[in-house]
PDB file of N, CA and C in Angstrom:
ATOM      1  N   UNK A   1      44.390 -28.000  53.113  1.00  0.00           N
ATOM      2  CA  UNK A   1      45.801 -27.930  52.806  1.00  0.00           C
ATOM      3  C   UNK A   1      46.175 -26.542  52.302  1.00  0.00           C
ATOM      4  N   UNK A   2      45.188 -25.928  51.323  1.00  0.00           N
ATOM      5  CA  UNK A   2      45.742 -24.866  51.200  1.00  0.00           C
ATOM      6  C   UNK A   2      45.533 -23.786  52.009  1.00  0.00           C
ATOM      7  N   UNK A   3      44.843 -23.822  52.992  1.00  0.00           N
ATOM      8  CA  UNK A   3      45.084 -22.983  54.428  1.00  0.00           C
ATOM      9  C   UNK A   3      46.083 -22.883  54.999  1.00  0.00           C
ATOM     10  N   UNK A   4      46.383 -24.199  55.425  1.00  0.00           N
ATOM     11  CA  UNK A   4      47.897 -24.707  55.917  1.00  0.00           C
ATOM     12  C   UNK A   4      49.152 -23.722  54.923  1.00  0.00           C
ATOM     13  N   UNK A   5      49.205 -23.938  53.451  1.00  0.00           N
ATOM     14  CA  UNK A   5      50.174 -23.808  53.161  1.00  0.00           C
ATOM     15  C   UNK A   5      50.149 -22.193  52.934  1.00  0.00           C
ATOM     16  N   UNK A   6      49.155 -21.455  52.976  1.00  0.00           N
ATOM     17  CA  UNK A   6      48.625 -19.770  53.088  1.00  0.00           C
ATOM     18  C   UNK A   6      49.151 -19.161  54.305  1.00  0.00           C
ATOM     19  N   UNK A   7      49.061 -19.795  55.375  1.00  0.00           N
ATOM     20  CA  UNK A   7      49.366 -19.350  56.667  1.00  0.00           C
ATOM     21  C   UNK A   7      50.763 -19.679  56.933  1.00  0.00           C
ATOM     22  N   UNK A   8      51.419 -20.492  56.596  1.00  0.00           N
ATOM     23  CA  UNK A   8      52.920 -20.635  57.207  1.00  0.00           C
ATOM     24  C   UNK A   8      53.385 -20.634  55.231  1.00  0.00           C
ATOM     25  N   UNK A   9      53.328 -20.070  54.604  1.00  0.00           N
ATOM     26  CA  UNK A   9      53.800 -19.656  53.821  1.00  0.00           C
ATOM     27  C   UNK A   9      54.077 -20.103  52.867  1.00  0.00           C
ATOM     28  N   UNK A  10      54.214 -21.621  52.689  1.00  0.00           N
ATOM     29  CA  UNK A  10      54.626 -22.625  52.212  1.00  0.00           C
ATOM     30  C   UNK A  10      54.005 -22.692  50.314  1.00  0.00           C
ATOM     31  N   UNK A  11      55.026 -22.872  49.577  1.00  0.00           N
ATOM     32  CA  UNK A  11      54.872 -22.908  47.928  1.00  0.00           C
ATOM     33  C   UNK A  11      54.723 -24.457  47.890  1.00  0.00           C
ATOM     34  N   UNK A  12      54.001 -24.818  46.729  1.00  0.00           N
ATOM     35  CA  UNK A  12      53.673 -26.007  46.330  1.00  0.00           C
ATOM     36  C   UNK A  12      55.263 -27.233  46.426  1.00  0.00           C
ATOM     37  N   UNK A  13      55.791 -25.857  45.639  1.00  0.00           N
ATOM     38  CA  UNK A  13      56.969 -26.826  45.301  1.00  0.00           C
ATOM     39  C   UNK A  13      57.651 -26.505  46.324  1.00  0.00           C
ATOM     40  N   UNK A  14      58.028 -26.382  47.423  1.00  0.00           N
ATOM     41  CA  UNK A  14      58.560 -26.951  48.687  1.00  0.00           C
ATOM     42  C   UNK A  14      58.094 -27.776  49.146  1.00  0.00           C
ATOM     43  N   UNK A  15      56.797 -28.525  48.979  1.00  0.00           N
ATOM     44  CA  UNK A  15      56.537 -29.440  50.516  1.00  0.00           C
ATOM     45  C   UNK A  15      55.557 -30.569  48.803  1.00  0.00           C
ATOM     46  N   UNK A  16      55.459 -30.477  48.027  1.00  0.00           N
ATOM     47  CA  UNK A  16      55.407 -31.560  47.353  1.00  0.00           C
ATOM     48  C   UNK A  16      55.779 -31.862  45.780  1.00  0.00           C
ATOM     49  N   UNK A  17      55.819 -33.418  46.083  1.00  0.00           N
ATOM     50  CA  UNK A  17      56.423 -33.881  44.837  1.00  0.00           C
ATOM     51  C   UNK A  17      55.786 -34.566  44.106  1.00  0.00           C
ATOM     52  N   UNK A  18      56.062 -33.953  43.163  1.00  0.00           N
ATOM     53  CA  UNK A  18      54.848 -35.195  42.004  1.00  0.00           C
ATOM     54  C   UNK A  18      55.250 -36.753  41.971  1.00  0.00           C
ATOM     55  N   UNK A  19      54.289 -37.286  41.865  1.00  0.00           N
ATOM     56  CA  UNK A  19      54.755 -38.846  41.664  1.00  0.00           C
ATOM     57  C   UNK A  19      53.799 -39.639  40.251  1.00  0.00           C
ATOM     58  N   UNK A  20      53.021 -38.488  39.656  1.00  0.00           N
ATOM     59  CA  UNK A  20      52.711 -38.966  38.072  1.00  0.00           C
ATOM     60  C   UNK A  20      51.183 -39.199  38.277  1.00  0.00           C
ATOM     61  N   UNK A  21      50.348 -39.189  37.068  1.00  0.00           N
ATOM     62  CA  UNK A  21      49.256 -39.717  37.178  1.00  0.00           C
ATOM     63  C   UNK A  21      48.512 -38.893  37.996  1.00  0.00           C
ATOM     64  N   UNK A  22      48.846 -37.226  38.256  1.00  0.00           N
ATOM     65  CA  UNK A  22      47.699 -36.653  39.426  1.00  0.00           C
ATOM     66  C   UNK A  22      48.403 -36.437  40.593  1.00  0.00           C
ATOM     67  N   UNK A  23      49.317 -37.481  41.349  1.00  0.00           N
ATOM     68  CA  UNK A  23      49.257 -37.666  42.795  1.00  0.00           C
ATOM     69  C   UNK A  23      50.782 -37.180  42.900  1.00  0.00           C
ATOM     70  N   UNK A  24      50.780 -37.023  43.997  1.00  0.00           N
ATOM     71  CA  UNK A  24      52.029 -36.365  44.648  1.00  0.00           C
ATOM     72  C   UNK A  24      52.199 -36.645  46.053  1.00  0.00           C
ATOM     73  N   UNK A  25      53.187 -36.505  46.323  1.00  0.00           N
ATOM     74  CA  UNK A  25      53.704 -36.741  48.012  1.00  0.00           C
ATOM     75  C   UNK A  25      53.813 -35.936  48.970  1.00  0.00           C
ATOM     76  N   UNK A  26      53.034 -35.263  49.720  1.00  0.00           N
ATOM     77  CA  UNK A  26      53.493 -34.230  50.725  1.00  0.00           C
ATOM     78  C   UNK A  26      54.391 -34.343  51.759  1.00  0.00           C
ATOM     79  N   UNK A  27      55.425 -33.696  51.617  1.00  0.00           N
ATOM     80  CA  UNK A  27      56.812 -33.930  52.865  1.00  0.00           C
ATOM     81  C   UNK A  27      55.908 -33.190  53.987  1.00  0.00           C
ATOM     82  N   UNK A  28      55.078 -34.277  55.095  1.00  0.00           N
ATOM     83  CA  UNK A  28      54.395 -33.987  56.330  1.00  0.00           C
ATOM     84  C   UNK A  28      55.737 -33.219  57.263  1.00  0.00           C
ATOM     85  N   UNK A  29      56.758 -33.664  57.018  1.00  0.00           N
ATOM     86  CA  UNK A  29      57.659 -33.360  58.025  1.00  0.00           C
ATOM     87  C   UNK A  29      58.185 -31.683  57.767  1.00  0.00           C
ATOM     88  N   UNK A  30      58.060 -31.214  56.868  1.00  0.00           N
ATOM     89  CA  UNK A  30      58.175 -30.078  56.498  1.00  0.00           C
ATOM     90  C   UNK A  30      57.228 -29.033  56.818  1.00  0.00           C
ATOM     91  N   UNK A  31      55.979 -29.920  56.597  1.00  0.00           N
ATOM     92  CA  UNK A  31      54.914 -28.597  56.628  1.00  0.00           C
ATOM     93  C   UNK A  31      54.760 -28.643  58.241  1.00  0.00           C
ATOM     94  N   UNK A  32      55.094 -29.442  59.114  1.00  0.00           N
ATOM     95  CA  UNK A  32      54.800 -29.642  60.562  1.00  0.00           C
ATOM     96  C   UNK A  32      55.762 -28.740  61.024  1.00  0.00           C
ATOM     97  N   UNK A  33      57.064 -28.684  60.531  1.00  0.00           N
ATOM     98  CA  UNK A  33      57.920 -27.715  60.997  1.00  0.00           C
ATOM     99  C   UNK A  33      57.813 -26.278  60.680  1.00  0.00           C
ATOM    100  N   UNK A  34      56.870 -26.294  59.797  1.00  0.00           N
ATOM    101  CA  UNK A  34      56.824 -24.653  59.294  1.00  0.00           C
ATOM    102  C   UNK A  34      55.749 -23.858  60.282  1.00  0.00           C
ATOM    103  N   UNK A  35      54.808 -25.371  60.367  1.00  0.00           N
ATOM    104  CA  UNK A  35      53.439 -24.865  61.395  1.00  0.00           C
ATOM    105  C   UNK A  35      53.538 -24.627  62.820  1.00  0.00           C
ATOM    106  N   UNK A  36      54.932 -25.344  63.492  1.00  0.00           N
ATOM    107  CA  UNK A  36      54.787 -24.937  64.145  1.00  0.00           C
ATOM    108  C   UNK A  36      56.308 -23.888  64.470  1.00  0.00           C
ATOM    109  N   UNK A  37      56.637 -23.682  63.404  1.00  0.00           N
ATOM    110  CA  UNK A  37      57.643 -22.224  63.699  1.00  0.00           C
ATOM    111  C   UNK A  37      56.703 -21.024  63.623  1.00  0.00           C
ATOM    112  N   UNK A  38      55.456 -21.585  62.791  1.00  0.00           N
ATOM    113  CA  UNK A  38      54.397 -20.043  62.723  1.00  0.00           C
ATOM    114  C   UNK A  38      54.101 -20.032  63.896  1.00  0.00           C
ATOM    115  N   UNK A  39      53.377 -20.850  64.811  1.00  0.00           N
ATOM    116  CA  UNK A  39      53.431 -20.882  66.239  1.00  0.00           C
ATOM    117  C   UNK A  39      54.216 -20.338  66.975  1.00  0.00           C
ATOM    118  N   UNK A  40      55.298 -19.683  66.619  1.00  0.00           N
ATOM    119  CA  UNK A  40      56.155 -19.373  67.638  1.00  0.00           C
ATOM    120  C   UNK A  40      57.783 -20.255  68.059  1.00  0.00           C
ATOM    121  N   UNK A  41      57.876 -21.296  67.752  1.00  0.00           N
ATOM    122  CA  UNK A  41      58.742 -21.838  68.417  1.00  0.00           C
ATOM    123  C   UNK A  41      60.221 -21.693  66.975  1.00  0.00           C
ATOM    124  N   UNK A  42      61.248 -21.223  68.260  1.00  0.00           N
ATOM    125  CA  UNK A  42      62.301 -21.348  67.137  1.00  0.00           C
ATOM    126  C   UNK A  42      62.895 -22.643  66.184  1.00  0.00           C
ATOM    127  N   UNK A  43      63.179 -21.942  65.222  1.00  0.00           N
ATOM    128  CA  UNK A  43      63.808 -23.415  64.394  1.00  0.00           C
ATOM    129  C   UNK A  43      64.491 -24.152  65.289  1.00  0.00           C
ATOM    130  N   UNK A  44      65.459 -23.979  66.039  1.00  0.00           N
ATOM    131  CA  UNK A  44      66.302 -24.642  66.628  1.00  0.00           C
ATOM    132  C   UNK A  44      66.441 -25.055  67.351  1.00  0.00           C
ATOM    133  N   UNK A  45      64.761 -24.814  68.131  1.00  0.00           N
ATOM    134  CA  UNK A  45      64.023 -25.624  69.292  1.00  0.00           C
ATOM    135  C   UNK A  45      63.195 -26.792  68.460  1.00  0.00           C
ATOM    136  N   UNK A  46      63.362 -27.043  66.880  1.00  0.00           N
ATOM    137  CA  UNK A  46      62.933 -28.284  66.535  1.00  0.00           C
ATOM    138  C   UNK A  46      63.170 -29.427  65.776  1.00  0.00           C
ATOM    139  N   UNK A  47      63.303 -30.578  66.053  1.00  0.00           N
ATOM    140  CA  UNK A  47      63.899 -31.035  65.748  1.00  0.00           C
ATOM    141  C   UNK A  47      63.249 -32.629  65.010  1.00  0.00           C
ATOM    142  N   UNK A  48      63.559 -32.899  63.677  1.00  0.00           N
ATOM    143  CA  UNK A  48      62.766 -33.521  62.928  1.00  0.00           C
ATOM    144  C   UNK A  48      63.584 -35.064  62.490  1.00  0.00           C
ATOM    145  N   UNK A  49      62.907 -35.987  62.912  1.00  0.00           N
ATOM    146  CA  UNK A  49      63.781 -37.061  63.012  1.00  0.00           C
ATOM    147  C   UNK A  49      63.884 -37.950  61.585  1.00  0.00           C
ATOM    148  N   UNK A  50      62.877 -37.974  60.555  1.00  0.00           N
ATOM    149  CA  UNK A  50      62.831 -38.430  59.251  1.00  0.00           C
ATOM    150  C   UNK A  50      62.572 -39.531  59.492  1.00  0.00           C
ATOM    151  N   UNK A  51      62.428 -40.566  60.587  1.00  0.00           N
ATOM    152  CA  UNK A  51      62.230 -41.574  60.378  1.00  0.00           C
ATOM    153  C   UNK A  51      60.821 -42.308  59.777  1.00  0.00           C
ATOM    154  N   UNK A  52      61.118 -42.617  58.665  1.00  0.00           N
ATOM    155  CA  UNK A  52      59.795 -43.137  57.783  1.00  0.00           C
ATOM    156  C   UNK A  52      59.230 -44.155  58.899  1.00  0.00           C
ATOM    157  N   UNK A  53      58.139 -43.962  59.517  1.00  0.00           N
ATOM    158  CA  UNK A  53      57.551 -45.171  60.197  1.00  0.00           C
ATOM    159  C   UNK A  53      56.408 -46.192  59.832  1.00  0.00           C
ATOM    160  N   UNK A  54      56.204 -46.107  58.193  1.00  0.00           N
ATOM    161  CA  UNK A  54      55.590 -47.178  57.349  1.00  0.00           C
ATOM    162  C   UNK A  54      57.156 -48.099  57.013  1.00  0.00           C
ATOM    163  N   UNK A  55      58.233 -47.367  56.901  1.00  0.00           N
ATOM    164  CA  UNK A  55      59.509 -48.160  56.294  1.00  0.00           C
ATOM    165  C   UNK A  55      59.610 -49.016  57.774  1.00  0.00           C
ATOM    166  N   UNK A  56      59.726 -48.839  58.776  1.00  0.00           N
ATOM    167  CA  UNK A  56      60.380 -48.767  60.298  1.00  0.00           C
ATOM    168  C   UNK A  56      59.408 -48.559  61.309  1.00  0.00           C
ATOM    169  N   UNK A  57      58.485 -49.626  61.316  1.00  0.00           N
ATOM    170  CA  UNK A  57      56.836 -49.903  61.856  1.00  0.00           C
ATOM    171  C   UNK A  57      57.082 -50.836  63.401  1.00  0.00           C
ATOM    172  N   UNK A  58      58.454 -50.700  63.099  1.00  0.00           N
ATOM    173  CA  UNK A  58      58.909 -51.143  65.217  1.00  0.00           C
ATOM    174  C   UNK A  58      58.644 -49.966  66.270  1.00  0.00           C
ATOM    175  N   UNK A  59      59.029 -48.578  65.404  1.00  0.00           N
ATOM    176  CA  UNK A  59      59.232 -47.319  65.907  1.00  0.00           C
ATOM    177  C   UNK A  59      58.001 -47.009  66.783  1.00  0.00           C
ATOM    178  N   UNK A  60      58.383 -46.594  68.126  1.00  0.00           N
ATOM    179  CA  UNK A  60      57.195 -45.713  68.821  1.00  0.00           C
ATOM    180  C   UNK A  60      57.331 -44.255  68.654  1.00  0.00           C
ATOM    181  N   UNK A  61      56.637 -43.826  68.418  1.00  0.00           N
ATOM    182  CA  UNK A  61      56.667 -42.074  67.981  1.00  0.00           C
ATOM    183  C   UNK A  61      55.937 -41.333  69.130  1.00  0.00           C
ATOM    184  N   UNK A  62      56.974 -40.415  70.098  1.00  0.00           N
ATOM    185  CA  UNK A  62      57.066 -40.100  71.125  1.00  0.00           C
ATOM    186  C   UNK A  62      56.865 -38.592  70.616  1.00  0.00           C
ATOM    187  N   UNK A  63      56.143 -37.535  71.693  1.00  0.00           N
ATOM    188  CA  UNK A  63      56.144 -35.981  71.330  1.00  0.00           C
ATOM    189  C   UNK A  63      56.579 -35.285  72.922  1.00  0.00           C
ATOM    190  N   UNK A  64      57.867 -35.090  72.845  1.00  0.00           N
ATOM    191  CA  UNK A  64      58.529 -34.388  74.267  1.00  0.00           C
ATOM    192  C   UNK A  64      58.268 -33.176  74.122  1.00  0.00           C
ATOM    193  N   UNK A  65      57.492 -32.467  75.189  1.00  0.00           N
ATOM    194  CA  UNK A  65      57.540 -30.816  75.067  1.00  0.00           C
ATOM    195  C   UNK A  65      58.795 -30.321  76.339  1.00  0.00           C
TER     196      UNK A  65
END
């Protein structure tokens, strides 16, 4: 993780949140967008849908290039 967050730039406190007791939450959807804007692709070629799919476990999660 902290490779990840070294290379696309990313501060603790952007991509997580404490939740007490040690543990914290990493916003996956954030650091995926940062990784792959380091890749090359413009912001505005991406597009991040939020849909929690532990909340919303009907969802098929599709990757269109």
């Amino acid at each position: 993780m902290k490779k990840v967050m070294a290379l696309t730039e990313i501060a603790p406190d952007e991509c997580l949140q404490p939740k007490g007791e040690g543990k914290y939450m990493l916003d996956l959807w954030e650091v995926n967008r940062r990784v792959i804007m380091h890749a090359g692709v413009p912001d505005e070629n991406i597009m991040v849908g939020r849909v929690c799919t532990c909340c919303h476990s009907n969802f098929a999660v599709f990757l269109t290039v």
